[in-house]
PDB file of N, CA and C in Angstrom:
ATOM      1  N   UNK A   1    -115.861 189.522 -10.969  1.00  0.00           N
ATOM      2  CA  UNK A   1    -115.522 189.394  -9.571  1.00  0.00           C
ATOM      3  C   UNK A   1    -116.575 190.150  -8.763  1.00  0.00           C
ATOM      4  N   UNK A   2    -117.041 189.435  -7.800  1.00  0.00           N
ATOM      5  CA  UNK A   2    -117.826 190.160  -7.045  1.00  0.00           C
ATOM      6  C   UNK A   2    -117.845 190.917  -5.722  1.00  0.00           C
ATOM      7  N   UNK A   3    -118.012 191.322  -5.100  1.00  0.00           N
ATOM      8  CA  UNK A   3    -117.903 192.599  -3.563  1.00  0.00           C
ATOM      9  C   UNK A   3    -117.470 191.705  -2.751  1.00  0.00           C
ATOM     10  N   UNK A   4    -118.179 190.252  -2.659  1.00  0.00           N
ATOM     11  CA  UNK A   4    -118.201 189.372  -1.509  1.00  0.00           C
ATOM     12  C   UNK A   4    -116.779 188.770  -1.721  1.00  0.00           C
ATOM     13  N   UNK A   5    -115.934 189.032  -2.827  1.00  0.00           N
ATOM     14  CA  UNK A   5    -114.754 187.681  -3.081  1.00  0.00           C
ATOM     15  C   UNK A   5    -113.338 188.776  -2.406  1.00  0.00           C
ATOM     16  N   UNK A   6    -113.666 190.624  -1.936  1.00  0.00           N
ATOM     17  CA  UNK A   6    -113.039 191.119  -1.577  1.00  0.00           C
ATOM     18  C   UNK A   6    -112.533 190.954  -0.064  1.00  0.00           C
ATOM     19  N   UNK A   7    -111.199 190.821   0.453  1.00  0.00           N
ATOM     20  CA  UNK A   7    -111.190 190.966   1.862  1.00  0.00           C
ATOM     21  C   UNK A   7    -110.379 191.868   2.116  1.00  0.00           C
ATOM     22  N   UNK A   8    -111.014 192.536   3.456  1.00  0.00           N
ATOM     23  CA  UNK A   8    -110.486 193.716   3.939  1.00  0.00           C
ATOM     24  C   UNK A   8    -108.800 194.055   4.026  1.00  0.00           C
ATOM     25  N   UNK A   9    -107.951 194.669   3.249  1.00  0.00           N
ATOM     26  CA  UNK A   9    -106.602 194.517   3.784  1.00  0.00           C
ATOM     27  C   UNK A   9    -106.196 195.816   4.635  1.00  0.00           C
ATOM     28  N   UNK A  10    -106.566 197.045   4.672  1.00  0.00           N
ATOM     29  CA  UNK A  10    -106.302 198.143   5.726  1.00  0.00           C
ATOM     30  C   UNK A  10    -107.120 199.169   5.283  1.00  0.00           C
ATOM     31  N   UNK A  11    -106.255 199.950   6.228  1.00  0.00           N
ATOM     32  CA  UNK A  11    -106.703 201.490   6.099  1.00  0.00           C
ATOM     33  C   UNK A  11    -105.881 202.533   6.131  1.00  0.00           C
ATOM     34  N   UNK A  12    -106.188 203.660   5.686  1.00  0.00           N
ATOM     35  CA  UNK A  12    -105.164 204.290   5.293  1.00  0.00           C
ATOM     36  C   UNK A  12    -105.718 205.736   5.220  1.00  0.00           C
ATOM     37  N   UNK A  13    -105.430 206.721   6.304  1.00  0.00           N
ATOM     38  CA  UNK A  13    -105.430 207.992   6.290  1.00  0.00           C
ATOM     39  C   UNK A  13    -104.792 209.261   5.152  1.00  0.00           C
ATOM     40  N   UNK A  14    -104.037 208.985   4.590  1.00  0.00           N
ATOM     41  CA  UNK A  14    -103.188 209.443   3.943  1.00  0.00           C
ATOM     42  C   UNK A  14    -103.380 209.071   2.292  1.00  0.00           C
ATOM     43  N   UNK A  15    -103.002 209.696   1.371  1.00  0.00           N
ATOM     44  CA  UNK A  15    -103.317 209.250  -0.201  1.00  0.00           C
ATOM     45  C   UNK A  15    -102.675 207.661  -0.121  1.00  0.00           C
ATOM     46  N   UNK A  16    -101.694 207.439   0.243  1.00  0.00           N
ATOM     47  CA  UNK A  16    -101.088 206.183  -0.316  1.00  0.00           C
ATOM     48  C   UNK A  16    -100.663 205.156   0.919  1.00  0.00           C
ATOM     49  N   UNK A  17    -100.719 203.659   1.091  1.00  0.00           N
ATOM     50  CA  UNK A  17    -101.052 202.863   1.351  1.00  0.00           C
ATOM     51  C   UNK A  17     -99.910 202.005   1.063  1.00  0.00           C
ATOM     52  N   UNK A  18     -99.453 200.967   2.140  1.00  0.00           N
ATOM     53  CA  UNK A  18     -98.415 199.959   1.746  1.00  0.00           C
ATOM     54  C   UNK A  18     -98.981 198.846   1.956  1.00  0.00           C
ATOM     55  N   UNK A  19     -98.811 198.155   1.755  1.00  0.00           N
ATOM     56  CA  UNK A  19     -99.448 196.330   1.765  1.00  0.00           C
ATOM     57  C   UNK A  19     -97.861 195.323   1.862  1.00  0.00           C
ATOM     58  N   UNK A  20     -98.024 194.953   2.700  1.00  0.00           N
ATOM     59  CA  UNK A  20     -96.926 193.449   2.508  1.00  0.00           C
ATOM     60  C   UNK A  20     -97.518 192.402   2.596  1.00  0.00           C
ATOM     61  N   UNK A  21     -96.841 191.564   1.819  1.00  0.00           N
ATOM     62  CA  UNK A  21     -97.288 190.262   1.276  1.00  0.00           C
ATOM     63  C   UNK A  21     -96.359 189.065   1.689  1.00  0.00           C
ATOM     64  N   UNK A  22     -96.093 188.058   2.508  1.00  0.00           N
ATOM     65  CA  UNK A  22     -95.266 187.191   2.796  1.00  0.00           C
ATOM     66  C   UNK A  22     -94.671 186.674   1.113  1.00  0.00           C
ATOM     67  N   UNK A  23     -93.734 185.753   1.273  1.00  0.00           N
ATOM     68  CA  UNK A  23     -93.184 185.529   0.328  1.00  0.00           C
ATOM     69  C   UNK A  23     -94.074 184.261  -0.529  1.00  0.00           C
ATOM     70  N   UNK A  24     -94.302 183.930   0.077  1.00  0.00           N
ATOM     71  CA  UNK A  24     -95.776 182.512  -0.872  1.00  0.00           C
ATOM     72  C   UNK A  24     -96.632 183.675  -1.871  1.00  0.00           C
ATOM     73  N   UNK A  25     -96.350 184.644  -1.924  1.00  0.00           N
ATOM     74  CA  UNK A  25     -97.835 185.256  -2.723  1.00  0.00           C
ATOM     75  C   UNK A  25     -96.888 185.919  -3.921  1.00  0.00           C
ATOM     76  N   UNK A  26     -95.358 186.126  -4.297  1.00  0.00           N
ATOM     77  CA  UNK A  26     -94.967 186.403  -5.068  1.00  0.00           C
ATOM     78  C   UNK A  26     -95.155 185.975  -6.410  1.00  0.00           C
ATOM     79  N   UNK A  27     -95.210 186.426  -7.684  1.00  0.00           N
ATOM     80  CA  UNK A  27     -95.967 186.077  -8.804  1.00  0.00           C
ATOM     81  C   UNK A  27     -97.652 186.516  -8.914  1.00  0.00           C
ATOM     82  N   UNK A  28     -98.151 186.362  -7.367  1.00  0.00           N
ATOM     83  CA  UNK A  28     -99.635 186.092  -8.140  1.00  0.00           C
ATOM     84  C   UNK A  28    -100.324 187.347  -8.190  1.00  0.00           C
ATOM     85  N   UNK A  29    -101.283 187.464  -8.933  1.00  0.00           N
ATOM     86  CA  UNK A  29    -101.863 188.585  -9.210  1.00  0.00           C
ATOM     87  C   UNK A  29    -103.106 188.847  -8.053  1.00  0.00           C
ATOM     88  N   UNK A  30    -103.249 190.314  -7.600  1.00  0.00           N
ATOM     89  CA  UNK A  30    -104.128 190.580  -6.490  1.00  0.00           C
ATOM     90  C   UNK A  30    -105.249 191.840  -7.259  1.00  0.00           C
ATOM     91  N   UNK A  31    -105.991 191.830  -6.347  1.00  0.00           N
ATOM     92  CA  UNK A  31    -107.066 192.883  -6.954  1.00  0.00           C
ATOM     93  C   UNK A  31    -107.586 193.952  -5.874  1.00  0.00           C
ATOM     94  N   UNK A  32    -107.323 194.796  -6.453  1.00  0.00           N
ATOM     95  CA  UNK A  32    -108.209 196.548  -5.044  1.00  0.00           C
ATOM     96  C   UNK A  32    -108.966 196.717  -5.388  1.00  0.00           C
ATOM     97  N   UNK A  33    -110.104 197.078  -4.684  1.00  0.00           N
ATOM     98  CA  UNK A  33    -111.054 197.631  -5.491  1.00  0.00           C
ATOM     99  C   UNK A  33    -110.848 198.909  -3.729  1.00  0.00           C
ATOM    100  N   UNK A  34    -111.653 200.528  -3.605  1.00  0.00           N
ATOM    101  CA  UNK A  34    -111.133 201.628  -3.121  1.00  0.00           C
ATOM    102  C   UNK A  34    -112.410 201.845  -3.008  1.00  0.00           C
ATOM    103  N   UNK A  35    -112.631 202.681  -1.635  1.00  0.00           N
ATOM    104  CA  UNK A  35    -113.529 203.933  -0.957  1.00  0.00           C
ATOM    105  C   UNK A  35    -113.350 204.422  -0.127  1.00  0.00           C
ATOM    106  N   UNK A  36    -114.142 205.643   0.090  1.00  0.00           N
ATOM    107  CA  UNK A  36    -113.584 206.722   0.955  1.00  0.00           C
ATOM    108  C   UNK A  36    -114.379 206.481   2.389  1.00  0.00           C
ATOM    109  N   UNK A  37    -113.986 206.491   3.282  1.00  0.00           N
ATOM    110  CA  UNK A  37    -114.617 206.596   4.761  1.00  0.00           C
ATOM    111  C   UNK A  37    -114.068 207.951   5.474  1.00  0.00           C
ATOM    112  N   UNK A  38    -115.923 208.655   5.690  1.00  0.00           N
ATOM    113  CA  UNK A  38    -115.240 209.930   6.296  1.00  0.00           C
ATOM    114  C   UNK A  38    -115.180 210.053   7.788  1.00  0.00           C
ATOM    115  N   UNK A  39    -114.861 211.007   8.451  1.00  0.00           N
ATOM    116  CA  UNK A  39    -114.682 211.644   9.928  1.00  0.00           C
ATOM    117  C   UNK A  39    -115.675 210.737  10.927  1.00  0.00           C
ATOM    118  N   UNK A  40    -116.985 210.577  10.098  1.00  0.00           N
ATOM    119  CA  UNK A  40    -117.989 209.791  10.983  1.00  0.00           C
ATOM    120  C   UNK A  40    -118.005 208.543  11.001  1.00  0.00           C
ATOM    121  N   UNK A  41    -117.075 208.027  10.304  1.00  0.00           N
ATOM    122  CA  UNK A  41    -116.734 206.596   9.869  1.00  0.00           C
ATOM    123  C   UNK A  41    -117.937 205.902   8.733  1.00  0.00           C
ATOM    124  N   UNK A  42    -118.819 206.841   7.791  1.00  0.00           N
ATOM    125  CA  UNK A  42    -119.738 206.743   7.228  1.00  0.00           C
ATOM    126  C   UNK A  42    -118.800 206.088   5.859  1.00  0.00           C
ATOM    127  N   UNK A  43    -119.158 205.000   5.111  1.00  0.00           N
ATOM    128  CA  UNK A  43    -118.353 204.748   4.137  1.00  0.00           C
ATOM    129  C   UNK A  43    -119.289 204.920   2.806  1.00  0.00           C
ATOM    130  N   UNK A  44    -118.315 205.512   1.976  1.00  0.00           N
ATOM    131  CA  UNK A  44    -118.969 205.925   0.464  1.00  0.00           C
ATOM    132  C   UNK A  44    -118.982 204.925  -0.133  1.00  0.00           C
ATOM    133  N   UNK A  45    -119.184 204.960  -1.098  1.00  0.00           N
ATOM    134  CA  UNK A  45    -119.590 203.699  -2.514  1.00  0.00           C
ATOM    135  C   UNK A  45    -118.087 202.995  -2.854  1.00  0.00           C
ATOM    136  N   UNK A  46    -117.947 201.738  -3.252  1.00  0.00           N
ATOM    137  CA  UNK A  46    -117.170 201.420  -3.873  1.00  0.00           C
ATOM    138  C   UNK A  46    -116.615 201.646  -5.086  1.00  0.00           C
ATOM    139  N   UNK A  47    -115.491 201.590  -5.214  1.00  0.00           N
ATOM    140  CA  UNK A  47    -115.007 202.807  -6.614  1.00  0.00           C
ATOM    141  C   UNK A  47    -115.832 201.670  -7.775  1.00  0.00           C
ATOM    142  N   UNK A  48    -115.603 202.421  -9.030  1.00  0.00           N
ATOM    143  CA  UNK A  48    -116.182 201.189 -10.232  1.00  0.00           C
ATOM    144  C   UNK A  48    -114.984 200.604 -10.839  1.00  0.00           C
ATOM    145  N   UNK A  49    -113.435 201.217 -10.739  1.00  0.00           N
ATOM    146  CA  UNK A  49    -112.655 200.065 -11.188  1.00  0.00           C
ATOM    147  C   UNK A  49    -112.508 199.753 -10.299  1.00  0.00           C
ATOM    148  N   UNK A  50    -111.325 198.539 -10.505  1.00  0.00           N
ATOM    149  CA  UNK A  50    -111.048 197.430  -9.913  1.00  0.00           C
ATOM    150  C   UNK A  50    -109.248 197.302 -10.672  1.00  0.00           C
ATOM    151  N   UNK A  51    -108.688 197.331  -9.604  1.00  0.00           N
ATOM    152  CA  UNK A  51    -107.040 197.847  -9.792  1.00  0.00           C
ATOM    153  C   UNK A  51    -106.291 196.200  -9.773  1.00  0.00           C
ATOM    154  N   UNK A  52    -105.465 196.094 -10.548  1.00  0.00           N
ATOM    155  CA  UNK A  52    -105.090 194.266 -10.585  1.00  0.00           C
ATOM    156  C   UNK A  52    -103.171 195.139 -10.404  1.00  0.00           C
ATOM    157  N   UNK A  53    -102.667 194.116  -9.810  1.00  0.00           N
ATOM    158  CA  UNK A  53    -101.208 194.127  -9.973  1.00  0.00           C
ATOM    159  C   UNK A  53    -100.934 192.859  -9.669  1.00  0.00           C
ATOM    160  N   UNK A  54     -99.712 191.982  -9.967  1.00  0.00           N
ATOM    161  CA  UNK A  54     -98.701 190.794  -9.483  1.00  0.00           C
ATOM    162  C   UNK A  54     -97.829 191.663  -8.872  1.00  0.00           C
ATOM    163  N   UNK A  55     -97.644 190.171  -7.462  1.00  0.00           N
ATOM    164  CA  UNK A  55     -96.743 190.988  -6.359  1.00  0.00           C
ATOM    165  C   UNK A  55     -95.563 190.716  -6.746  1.00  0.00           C
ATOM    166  N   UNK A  56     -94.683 191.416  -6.597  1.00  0.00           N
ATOM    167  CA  UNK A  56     -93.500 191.246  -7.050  1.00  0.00           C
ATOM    168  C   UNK A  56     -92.475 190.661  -5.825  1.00  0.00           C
TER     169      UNK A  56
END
């Protein structure tokens, strides 16, 4: 999978992050990939995993 097949879903100040998903996307499997953006809005590297879950 490549950088370009990612789309932006939020942001999130805080360690943890909620996402909702309408009901058409239940079953299917989604992918995160994570980085840090600091104070200057300067953004760090993209993490090297790549996090998979099905929405439940």
């Amino acid at each position: 999978m490549s950088d370009e097949e990612f789309v932006y879903a939020n942001f999130s100040s805080s360690v943890t992050l909620t996402l909702e998903y309408s009901l058409e996307y239940v079953g299917k499997t989604v992918w995160y990939q994570f980085r840090w953006v600091n104070l200057k809005n300067d953004p760090g590297p993209w993490s090297e995993n790549i996090v998979s879950a099905v929405i439940g």
